[in-house]
PDB file of N, CA and C in Angstrom:
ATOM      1  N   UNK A   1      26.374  -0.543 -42.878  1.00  0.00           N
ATOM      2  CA  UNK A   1      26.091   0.498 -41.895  1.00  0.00           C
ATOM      3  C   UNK A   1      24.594   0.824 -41.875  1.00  0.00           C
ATOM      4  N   UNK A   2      24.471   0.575 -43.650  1.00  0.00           N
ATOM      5  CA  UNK A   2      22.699   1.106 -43.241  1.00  0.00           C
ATOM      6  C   UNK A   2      21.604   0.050 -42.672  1.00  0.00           C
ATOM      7  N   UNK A   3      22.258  -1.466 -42.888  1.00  0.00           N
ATOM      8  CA  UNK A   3      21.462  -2.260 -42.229  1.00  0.00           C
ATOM      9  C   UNK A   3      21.529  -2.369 -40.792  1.00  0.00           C
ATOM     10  N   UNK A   4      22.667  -1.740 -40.185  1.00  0.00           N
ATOM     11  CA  UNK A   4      23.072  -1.917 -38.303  1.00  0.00           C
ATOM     12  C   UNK A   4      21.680  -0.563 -38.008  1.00  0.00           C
ATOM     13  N   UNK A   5      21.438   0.574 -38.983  1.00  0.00           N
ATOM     14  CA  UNK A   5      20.391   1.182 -38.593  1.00  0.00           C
ATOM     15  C   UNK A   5      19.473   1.196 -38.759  1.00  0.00           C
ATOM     16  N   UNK A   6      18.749   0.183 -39.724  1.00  0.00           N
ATOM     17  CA  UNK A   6      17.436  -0.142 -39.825  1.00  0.00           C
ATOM     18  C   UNK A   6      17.654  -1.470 -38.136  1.00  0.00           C
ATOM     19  N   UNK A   7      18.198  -2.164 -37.878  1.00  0.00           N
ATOM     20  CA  UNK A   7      18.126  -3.014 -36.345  1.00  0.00           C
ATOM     21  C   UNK A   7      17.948  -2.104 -35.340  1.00  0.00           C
ATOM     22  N   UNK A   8      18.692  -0.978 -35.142  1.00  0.00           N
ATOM     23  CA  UNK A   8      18.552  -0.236 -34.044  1.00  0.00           C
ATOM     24  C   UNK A   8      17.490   0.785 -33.982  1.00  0.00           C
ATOM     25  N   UNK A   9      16.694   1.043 -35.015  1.00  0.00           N
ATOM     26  CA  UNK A   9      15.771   1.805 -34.677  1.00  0.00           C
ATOM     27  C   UNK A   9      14.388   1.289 -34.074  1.00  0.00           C
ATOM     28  N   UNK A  10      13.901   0.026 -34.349  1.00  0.00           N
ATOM     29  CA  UNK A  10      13.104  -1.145 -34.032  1.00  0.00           C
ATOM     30  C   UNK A  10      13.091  -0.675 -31.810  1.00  0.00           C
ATOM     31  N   UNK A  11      14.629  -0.669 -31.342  1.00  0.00           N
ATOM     32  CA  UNK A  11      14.753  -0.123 -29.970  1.00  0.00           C
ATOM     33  C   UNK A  11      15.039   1.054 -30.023  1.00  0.00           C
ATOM     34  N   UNK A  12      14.998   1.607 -30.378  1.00  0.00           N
ATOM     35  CA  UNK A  12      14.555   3.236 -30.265  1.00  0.00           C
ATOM     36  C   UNK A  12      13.444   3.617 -29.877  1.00  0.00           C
ATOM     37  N   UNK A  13      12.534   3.214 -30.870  1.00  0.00           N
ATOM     38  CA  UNK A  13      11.093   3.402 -30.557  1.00  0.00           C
ATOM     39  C   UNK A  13      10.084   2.293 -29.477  1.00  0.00           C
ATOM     40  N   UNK A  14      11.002   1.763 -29.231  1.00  0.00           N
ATOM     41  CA  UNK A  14      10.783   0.376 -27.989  1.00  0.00           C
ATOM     42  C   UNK A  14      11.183   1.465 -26.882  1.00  0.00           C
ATOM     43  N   UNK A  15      12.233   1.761 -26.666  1.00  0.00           N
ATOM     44  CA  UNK A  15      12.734   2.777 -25.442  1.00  0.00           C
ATOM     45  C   UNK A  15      12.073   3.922 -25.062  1.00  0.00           C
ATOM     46  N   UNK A  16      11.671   4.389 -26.412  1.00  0.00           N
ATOM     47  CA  UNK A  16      10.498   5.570 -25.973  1.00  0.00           C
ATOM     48  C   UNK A  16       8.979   5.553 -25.853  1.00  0.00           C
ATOM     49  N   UNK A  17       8.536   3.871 -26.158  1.00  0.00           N
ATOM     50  CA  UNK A  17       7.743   3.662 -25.699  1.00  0.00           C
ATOM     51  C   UNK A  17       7.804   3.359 -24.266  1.00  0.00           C
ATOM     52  N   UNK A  18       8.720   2.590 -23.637  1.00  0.00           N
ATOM     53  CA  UNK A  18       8.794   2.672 -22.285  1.00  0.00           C
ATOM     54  C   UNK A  18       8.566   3.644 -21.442  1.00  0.00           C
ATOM     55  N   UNK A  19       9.641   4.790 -22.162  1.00  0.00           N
ATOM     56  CA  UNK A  19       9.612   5.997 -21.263  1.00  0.00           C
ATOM     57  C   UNK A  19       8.745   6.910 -21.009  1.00  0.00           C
ATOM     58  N   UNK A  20       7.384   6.517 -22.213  1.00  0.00           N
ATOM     59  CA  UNK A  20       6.362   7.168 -22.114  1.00  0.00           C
ATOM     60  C   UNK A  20       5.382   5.913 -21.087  1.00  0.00           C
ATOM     61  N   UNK A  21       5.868   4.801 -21.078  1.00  0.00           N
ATOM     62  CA  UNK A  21       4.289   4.101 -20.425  1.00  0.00           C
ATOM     63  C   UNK A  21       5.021   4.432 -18.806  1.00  0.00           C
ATOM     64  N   UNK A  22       6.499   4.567 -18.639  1.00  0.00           N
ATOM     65  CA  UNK A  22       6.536   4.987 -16.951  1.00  0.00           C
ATOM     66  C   UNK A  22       5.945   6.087 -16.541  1.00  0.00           C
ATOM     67  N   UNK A  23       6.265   7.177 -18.008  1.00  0.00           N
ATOM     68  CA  UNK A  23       6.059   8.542 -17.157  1.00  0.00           C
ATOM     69  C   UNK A  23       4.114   8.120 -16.975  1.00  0.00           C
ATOM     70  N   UNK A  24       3.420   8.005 -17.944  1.00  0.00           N
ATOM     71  CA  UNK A  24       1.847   8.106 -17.366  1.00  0.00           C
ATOM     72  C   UNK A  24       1.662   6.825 -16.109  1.00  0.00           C
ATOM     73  N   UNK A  25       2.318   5.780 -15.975  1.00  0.00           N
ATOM     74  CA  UNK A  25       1.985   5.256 -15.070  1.00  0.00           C
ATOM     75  C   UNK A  25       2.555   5.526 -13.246  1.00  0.00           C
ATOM     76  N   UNK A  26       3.764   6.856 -13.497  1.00  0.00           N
ATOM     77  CA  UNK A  26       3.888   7.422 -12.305  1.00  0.00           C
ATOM     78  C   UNK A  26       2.991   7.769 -11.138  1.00  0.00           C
ATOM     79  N   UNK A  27       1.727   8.441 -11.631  1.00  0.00           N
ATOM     80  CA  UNK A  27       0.858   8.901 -11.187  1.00  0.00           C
ATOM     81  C   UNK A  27      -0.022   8.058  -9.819  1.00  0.00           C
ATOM     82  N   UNK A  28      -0.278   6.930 -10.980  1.00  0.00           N
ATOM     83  CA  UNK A  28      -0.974   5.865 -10.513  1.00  0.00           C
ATOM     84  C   UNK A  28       0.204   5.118  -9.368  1.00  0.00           C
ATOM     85  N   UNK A  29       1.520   5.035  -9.808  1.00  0.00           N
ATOM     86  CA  UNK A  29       2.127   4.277  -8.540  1.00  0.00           C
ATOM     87  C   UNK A  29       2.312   5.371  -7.771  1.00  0.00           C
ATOM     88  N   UNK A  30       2.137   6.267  -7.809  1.00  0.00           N
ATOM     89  CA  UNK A  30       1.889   7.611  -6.211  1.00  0.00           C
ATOM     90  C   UNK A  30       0.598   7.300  -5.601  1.00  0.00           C
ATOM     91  N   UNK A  31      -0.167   6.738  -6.655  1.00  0.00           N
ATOM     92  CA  UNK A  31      -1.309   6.804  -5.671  1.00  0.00           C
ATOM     93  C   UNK A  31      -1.618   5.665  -5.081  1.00  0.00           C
ATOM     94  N   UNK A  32      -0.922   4.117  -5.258  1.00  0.00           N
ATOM     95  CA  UNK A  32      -0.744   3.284  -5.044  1.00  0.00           C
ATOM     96  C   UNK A  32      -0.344   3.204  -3.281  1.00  0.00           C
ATOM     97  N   UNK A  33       0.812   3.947  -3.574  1.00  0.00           N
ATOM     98  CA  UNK A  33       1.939   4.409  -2.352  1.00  0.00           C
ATOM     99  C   UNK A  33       1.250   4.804  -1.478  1.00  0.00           C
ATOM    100  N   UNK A  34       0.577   6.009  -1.504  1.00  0.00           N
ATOM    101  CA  UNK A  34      -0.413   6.277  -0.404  1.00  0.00           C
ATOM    102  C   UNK A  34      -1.462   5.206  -0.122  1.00  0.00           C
ATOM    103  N   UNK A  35      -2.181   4.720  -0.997  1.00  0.00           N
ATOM    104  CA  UNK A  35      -2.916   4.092  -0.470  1.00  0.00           C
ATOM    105  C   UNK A  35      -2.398   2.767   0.120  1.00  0.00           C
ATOM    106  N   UNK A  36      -1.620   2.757  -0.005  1.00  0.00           N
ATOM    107  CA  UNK A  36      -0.840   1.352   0.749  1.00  0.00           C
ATOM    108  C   UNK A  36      -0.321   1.838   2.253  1.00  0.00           C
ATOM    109  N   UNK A  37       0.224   3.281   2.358  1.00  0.00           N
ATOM    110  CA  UNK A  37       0.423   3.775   3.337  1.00  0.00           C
ATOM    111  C   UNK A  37      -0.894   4.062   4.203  1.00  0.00           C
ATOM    112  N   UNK A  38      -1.658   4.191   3.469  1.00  0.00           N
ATOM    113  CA  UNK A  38      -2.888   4.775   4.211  1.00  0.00           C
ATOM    114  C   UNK A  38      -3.638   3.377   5.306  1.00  0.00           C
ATOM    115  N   UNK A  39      -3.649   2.339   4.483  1.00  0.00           N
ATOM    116  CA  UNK A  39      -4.186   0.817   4.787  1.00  0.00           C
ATOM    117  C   UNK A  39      -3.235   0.174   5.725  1.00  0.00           C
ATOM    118  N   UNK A  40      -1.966   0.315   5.710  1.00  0.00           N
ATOM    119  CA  UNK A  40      -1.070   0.094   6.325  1.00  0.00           C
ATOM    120  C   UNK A  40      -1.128   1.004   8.114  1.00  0.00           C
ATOM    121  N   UNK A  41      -1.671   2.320   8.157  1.00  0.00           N
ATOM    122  CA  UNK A  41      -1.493   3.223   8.993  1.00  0.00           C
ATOM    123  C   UNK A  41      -3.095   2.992   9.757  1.00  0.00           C
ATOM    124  N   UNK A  42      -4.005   2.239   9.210  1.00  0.00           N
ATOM    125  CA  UNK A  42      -5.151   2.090   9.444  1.00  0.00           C
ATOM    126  C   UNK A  42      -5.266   0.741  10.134  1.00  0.00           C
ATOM    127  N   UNK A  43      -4.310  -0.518   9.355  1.00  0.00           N
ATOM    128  CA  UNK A  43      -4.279  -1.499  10.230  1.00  0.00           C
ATOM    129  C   UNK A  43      -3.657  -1.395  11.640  1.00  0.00           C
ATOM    130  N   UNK A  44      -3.024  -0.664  11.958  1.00  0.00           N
ATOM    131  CA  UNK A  44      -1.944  -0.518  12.761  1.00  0.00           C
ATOM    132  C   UNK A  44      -3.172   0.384  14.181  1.00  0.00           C
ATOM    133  N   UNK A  45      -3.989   1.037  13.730  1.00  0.00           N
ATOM    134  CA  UNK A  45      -4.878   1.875  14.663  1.00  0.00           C
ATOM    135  C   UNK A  45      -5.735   0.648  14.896  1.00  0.00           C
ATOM    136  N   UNK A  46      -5.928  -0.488  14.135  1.00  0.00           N
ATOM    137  CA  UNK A  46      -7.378  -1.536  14.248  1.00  0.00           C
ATOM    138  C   UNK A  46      -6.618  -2.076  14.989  1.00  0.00           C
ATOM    139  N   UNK A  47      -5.486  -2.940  15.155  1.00  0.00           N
ATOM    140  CA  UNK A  47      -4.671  -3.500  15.988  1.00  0.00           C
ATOM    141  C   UNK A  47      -4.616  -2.908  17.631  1.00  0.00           C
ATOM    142  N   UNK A  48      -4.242  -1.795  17.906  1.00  0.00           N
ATOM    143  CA  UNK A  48      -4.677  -0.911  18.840  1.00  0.00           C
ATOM    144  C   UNK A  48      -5.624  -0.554  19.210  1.00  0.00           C
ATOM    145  N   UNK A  49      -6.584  -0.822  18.761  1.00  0.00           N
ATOM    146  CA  UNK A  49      -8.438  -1.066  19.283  1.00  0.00           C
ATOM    147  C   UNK A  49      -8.921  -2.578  19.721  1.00  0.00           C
ATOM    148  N   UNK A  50      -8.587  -3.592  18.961  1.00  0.00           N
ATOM    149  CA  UNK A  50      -8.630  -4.734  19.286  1.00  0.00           C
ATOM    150  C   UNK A  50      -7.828  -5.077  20.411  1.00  0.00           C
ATOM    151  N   UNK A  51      -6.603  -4.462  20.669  1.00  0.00           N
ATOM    152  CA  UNK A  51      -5.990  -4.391  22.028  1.00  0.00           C
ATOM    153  C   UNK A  51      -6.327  -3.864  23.212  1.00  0.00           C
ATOM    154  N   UNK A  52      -7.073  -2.723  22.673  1.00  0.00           N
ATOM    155  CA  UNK A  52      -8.095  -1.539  23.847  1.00  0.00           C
ATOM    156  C   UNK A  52      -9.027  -2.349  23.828  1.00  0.00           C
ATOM    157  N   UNK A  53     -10.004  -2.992  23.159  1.00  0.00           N
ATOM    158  CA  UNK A  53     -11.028  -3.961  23.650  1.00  0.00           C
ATOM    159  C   UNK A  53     -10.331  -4.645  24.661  1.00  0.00           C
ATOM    160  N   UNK A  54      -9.454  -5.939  24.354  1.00  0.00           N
ATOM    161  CA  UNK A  54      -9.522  -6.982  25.002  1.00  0.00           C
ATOM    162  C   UNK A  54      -9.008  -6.463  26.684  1.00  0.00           C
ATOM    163  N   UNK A  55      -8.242  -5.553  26.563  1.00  0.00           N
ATOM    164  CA  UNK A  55      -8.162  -4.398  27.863  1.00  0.00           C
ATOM    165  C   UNK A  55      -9.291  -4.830  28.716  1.00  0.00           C
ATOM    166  N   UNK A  56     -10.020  -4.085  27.707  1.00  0.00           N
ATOM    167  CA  UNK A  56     -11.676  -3.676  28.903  1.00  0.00           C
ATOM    168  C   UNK A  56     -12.608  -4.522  29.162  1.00  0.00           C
ATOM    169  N   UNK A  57     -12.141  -5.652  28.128  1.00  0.00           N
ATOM    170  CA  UNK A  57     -13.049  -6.978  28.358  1.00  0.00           C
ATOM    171  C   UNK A  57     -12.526  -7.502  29.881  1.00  0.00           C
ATOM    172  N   UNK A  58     -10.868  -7.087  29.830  1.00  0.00           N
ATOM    173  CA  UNK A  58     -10.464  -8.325  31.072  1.00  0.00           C
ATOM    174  C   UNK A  58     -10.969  -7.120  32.275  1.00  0.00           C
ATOM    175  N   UNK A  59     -10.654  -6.181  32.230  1.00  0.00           N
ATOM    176  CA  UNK A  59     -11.509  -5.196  33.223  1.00  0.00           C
ATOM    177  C   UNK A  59     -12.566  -5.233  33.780  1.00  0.00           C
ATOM    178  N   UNK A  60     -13.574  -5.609  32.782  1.00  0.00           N
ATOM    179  CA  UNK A  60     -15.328  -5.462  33.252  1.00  0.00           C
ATOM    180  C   UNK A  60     -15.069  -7.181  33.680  1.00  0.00           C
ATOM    181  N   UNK A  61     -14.623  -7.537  33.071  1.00  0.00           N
ATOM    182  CA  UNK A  61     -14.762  -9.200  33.686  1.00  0.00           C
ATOM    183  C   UNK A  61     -14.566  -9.455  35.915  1.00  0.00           C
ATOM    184  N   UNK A  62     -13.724  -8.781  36.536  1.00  0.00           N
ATOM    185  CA  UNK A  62     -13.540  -8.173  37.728  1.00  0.00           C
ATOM    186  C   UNK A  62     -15.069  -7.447  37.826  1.00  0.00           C
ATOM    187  N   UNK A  63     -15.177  -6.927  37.388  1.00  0.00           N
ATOM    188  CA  UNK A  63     -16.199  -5.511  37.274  1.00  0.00           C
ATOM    189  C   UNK A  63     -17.593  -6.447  37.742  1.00  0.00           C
ATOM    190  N   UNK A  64     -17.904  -7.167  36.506  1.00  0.00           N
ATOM    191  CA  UNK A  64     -18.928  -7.900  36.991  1.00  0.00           C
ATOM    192  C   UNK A  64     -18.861  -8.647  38.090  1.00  0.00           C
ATOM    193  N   UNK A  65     -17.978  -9.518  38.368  1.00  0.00           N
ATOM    194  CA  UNK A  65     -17.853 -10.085  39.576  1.00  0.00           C
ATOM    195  C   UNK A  65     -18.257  -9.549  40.929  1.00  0.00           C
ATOM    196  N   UNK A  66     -17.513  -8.465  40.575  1.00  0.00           N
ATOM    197  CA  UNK A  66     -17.546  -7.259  41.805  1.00  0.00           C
ATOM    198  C   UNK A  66     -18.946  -6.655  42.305  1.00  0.00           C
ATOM    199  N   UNK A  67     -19.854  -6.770  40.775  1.00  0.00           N
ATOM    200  CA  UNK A  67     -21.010  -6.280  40.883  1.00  0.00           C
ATOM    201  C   UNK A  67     -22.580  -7.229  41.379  1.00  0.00           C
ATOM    202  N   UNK A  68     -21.873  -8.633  41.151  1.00  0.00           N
ATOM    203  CA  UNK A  68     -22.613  -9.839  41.416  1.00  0.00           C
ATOM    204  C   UNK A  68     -22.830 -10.072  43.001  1.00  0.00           C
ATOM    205  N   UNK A  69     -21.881  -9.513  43.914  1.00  0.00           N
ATOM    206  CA  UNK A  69     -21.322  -9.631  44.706  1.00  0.00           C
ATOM    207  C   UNK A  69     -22.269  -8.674  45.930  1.00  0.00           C
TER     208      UNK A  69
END
């Protein structure tokens, strides 16, 4: 019996090392999260500008014509 508890304490202190490297590394995957949200919410506005360009490119393209004219 006393040797089944010298094996199991070896994961004991394995388990609470875990539970201590999630809890401090919580932080950091919150801030992960946002910033992935943030880059994510930012590509999505660059996409929608590069679309508003090519808009106004095909616009002024008429435009000039019009103005050559």
């Amino acid at each position: 019996s006393k040797n089944g508890v010298n094996i199991f304490l070896p994961f004991c202190n394995l388990i609470s090392q875990m539970k201590d490297f999630e809890a401090s590394a919580e932080p950091l995957q919150e801030c992960l999260n946002a910033t992935e949200l943030a880059v994510q919410e930012s590509s999505t506005r660059l996409h929608d500008l590069t679309a508003k360009k090519m808009e106004l490119h095909k616009l002024q393209v008429p435009q000039s014509k019009i103005n050559q004219t």
